[in-house]
Protein backbone atom coordinates (compact mmCIF):
# COMPACT_ATOMS: atom_id res chain seq x y z
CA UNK A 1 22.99 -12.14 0.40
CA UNK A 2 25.69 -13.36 2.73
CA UNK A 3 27.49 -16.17 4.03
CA UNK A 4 25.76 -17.78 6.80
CA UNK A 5 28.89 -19.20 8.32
CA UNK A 6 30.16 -17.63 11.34
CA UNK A 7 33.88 -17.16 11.35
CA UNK A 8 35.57 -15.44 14.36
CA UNK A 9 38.12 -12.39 13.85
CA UNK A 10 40.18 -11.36 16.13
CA UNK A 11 41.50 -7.90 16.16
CA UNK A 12 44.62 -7.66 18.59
CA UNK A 13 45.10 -4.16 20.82
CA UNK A 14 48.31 -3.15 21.45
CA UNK A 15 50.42 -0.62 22.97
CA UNK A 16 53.71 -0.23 22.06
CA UNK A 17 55.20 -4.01 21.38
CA UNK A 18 52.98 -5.58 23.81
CA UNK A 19 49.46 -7.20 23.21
CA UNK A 20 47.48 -6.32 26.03
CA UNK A 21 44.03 -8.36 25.12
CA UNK A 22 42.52 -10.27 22.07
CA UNK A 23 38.62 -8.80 20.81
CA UNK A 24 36.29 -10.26 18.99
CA UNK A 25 34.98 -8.62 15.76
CA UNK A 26 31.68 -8.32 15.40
CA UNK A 27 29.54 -7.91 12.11
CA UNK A 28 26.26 -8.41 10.86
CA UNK A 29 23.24 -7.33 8.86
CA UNK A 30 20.85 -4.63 10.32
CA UNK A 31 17.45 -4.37 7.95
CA UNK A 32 14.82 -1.91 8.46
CA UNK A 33 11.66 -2.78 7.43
CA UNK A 34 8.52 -1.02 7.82
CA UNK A 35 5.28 0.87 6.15
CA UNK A 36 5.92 3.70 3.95
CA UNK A 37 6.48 7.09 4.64
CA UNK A 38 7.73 6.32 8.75
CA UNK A 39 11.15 7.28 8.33
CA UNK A 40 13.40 3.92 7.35
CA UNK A 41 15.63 5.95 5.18
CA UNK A 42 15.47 9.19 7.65
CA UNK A 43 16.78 6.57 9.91
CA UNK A 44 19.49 4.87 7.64
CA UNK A 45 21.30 8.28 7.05
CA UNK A 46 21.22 9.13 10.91
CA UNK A 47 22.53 6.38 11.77
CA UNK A 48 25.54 6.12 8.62
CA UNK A 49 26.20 9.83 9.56
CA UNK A 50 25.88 10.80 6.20
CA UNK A 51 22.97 10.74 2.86
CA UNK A 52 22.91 7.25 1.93
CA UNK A 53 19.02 6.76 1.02
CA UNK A 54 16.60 9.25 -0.31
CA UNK A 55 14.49 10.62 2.26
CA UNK A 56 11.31 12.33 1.12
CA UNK A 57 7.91 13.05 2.70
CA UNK A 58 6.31 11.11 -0.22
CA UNK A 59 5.63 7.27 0.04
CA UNK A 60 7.47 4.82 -1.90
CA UNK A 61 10.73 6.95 -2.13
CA UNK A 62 13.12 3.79 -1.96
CA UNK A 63 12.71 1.56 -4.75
CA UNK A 64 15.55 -0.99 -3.94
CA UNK A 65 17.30 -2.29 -1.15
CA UNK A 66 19.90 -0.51 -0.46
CA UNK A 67 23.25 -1.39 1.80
CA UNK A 68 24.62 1.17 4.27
CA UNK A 69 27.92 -0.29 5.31
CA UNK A 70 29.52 1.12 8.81
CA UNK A 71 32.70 0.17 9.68
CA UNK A 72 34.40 0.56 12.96
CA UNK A 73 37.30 -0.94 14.60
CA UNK A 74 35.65 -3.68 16.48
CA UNK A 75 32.57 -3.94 14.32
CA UNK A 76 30.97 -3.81 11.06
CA UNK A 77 26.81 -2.95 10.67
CA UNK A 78 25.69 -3.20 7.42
CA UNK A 79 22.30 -1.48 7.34
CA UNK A 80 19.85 -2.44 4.51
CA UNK A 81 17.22 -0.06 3.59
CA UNK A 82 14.19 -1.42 2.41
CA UNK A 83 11.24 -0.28 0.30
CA UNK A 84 8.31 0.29 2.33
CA UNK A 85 5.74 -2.56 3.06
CA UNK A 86 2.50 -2.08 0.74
CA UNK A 87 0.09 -3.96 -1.32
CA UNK A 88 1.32 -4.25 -4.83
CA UNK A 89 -1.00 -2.75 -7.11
CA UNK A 90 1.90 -3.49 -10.81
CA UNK A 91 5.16 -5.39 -11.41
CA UNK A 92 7.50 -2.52 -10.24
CA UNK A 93 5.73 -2.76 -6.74
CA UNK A 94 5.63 -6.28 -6.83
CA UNK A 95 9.44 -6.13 -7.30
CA UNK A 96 9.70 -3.84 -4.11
CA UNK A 97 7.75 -5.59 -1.86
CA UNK A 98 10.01 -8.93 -2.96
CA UNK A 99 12.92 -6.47 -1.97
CA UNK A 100 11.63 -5.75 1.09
CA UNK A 101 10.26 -9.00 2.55
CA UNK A 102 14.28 -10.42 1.58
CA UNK A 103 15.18 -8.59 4.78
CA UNK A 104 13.44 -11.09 6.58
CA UNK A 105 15.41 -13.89 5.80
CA UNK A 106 18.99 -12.81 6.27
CA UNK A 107 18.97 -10.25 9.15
CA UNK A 108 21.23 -10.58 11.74
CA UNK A 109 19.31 -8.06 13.73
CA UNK A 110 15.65 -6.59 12.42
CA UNK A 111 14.68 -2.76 12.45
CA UNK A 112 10.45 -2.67 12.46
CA UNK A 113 10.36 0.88 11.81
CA UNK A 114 6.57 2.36 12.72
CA UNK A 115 6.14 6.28 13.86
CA UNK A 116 3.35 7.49 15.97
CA UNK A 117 0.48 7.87 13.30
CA UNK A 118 0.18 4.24 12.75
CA UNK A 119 -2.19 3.69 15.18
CA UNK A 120 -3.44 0.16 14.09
CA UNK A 121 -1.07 -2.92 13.15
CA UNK A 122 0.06 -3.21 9.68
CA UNK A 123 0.97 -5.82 7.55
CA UNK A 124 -0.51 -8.76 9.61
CA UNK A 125 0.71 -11.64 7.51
CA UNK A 126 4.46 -10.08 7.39
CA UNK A 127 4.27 -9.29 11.32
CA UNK A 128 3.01 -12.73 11.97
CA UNK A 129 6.52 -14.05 10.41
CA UNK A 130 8.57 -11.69 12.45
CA UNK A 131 6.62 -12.99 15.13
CA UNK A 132 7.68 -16.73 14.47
CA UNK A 133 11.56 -15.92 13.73
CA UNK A 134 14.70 -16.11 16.17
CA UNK A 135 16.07 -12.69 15.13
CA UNK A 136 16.32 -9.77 17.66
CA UNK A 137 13.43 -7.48 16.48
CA UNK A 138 13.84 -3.94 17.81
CA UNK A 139 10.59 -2.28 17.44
CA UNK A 140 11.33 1.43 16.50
CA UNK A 141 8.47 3.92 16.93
CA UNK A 142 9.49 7.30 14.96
CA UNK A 143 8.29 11.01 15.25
CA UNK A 144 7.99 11.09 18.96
CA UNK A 145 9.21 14.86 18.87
CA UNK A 146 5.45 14.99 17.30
CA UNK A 147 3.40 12.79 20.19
CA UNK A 148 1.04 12.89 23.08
CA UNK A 149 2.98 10.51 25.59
CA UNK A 150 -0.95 9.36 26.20
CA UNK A 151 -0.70 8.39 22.53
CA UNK A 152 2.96 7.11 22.37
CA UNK A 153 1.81 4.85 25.37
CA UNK A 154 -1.17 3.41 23.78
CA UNK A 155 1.15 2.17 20.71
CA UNK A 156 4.17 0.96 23.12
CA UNK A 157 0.88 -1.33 24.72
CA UNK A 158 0.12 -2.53 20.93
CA UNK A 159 2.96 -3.58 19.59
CA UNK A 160 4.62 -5.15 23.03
CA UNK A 161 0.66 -7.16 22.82
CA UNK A 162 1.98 -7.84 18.64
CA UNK A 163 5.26 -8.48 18.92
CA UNK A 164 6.33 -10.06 22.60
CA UNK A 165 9.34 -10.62 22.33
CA UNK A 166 10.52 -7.31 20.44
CA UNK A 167 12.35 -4.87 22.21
CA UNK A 168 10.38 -1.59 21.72
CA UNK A 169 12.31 1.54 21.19
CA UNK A 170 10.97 5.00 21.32
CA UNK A 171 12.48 7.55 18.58
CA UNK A 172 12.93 10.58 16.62
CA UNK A 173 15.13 9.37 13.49
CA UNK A 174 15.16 13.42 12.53
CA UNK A 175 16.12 14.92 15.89
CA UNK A 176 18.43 11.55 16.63
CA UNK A 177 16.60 11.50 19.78
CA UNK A 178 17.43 7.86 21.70
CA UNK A 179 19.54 6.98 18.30
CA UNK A 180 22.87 6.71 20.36
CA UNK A 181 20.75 3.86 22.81
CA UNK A 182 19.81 2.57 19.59
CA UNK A 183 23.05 1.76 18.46
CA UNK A 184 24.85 0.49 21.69
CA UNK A 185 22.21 -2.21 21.35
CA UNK A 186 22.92 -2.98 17.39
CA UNK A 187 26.14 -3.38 18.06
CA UNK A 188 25.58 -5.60 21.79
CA UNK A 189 23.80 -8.05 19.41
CA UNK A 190 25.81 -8.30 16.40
CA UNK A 191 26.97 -11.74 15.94
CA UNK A 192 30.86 -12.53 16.12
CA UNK A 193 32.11 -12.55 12.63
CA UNK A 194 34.77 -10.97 10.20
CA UNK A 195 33.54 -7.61 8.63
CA UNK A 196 31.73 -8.61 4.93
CA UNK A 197 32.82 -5.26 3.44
CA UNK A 198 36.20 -3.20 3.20
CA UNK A 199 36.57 -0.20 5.94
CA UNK A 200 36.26 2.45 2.99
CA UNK A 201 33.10 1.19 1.56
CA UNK A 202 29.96 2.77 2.52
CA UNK A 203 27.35 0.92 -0.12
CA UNK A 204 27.20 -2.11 -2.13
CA UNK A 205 25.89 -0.05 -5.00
CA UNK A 206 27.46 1.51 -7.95
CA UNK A 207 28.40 5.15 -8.20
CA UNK A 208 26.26 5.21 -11.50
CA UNK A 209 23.09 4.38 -8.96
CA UNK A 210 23.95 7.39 -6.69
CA UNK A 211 23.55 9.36 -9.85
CA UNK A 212 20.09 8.26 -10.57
CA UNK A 213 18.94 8.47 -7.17
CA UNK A 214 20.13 12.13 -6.79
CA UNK A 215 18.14 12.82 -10.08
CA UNK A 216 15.25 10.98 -8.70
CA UNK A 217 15.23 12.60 -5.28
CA UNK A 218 15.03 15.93 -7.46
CA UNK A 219 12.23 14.77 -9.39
CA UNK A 220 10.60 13.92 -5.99
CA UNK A 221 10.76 17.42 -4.83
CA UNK A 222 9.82 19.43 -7.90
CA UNK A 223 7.36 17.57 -9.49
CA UNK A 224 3.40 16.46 -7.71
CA UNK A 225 0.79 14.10 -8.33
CA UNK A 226 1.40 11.08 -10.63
CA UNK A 227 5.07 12.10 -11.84
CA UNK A 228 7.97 11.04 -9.65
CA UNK A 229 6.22 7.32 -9.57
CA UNK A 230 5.81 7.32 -13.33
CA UNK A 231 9.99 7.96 -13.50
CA UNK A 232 12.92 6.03 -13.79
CA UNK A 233 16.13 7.44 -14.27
CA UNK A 234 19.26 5.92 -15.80
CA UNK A 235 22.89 7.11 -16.60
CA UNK A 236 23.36 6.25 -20.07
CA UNK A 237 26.62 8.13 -20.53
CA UNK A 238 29.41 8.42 -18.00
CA UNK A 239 33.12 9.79 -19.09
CA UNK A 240 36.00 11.17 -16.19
CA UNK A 241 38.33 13.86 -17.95
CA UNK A 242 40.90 15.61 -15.72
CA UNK A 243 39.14 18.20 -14.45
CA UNK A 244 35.08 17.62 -15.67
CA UNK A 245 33.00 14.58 -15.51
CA UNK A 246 30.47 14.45 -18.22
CA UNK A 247 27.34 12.18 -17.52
CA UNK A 248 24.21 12.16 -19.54
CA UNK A 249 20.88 10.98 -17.47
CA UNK A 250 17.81 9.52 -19.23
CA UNK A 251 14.81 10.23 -17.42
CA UNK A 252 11.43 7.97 -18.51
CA UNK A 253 7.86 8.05 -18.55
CA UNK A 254 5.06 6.30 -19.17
CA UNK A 255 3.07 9.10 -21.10
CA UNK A 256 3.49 11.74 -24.18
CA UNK A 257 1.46 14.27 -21.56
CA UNK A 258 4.46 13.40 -18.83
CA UNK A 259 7.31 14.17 -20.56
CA UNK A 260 6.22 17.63 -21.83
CA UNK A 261 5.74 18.16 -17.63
CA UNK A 262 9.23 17.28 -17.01
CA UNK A 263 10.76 19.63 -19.31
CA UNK A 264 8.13 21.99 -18.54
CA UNK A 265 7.40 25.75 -20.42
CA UNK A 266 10.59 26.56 -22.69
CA UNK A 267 12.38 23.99 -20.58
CA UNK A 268 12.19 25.78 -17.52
CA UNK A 269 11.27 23.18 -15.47
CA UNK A 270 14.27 20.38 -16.65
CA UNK A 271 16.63 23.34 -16.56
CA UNK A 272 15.94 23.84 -12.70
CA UNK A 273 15.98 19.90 -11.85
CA UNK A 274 19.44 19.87 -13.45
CA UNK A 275 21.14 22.53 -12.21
CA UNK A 276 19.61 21.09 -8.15
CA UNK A 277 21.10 17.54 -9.28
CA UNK A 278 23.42 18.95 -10.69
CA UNK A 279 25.29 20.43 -6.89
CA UNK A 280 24.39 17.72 -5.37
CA UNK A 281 26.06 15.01 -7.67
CA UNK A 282 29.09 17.10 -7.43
CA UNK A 283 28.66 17.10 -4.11
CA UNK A 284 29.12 13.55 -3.72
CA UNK A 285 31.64 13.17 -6.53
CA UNK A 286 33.73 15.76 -4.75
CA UNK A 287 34.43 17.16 -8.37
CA UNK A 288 32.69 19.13 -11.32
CA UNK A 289 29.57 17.75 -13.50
CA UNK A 290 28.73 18.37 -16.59
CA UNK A 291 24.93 16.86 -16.61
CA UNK A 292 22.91 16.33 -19.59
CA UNK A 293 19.00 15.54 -18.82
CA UNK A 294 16.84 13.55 -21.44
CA UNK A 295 13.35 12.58 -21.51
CA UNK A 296 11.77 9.65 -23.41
CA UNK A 297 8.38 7.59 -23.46
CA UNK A 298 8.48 4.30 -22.47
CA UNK A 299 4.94 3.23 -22.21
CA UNK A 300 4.13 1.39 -19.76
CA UNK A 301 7.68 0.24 -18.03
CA UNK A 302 6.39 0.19 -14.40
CA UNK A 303 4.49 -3.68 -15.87
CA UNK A 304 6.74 -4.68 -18.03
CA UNK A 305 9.34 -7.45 -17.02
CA UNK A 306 12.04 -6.74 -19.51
CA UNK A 307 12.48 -2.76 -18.65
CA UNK A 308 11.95 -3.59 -14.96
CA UNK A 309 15.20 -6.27 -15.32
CA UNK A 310 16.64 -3.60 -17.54
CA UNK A 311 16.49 -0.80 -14.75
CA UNK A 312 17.58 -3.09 -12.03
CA UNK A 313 14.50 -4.45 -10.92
CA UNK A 314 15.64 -8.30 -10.39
């Protein structure tokens, strides 16, 4: 994902006409691994200061890796979100999990995000690797506004026993408790090198992926059981007129039976996910939507190579 040659920036500070001192710029890549469900995402948008990454109490919420670029004037971070760490079960999670173990391999600095109910080590094979690489690993252990210290104690002891040479870093990723320690020591040990993004970009992705991951993080919310991992969402249609932007979303399934729950009783249920992703899209487009939701069958997309290329699954 980036270039592994280390070129030095230097920023000059001024006052006036006179140079007082040359600095460094600094920039790397921060990825956040971890389990599902411990608050990687939570964390991501804390950190950016603003909604990058869905955040949901379901597992499996983030699908793709996703860049959260933050840009200051002597350094860059750019965060990578990661799905969480599982066992795949079909192709879609297969794809994941190869999302997720690429942080491994090009991280400047390496987020292990746990929280206080993991109480045993997971992932032994992928902790064994962390164990044998060179990058800073800051162990981050979540949810401690919910903890016994007796209990937050015992899991400090485990991991610093996994992972010796981690840096272990109690947190709440919710309350931003310890999150401004957290970043003094991303940035002490980014690497010298010229920013990899421009100062206005916050994301690698596409506006058009926003789109589908607000209508997804709606789907999330109002729907249970099977559903919201049975959906993929993608904008079909996309036109900017002066004062309206018109976009037309696709949502599909895998079942008949699933699609009649997404548009629910006399389309009640569609109605309400569109007008919520609706405010939200508009929100980030700083601008008014016109949305248009669809539903269609495609069975069995979740193992199927060509719709998982087709929806961004590389």
């Amino acid at each position: 994902m980036k270039n592994k040659m280390k070129k030095r920036k230097f920023l000059p500070i001024f006052t006036g006409n006179f140079y007082l001192s040359f600095m460094e710029y600094q920039a790397g890549f921060v990825n956040i691994i971890g389990s599902p469900n411990v608050g990687k995402s939570t964390l991501l948008n804390a950190l950016m200061g603003q909604h990058v990454s869905i955040a949901n109490a379901k597992a499996q919420t983030t699908r793709h890796r996703i860049l959260g670029i933050l840009t200051e004037e002597k350094y860059q971070i750019v965060f990578s979100d990661t799905p969480g760490l599982l066992k795949a079960n079909y192709k879609l999670q297969e794809k994941m999990m190869q999302a997720a173990l690429s942080a491994l391999s090009d991280a400047d600095v390496l987020l292990w995000v746990t929280d206080i109910y993991e109480k045993e080590l997971p992932h032994l094979e992928t902790l064994e690797k962390v164990k044998q690489s060179e990058t800073p690993v800051l162990v981050l252990i979540n949810k401690i506004d919910q903890a016994e210290q007796e209990v937050l104690e015992r899991i400090v002891e485990m991991w610093h026993e996994a992972l010796p040479n981690a840096e272990i870093l109690p947190i709440s990723a919710l309350h931003k408790a310890n999150l401004e320690l957290l970043h003094k020591r991303i940035v002490e040990l980014l690497p010298e090198h010229p920013a990899y993004y421009e100062a206005e970009e916050i994301s690698d992705r596409p506006t058009r992926f926003f789109i589908t991951e607000i209508v997804r993080e709606k789907i999330l919310k109002l729907y249970e059981k099977e559903i919201p991992y049975c959906t993929e969402v993608i904008v079909e249609d996309y036109k900017e007129k002066e004062n309206i932007t018109h976009i037309k979303c696709v949502i599909y399934v895998v079942r008949e039976s699933q699609r009649g729950i997404i548009i629910g009783h006399q389309g009640k249920k569609i109605t309400e996910l569109g007008t919520k992703a609706r405010k939200d899209i508009e929100n980030f487009l700083q601008k008014r939507v016109y949305l248009e939701l669809f539903v269609k069958v495609k069975d069995n997309w979740r193992e199927n190579e060509q719709n998982l290329k087709e929806f961004g699954y590389q």
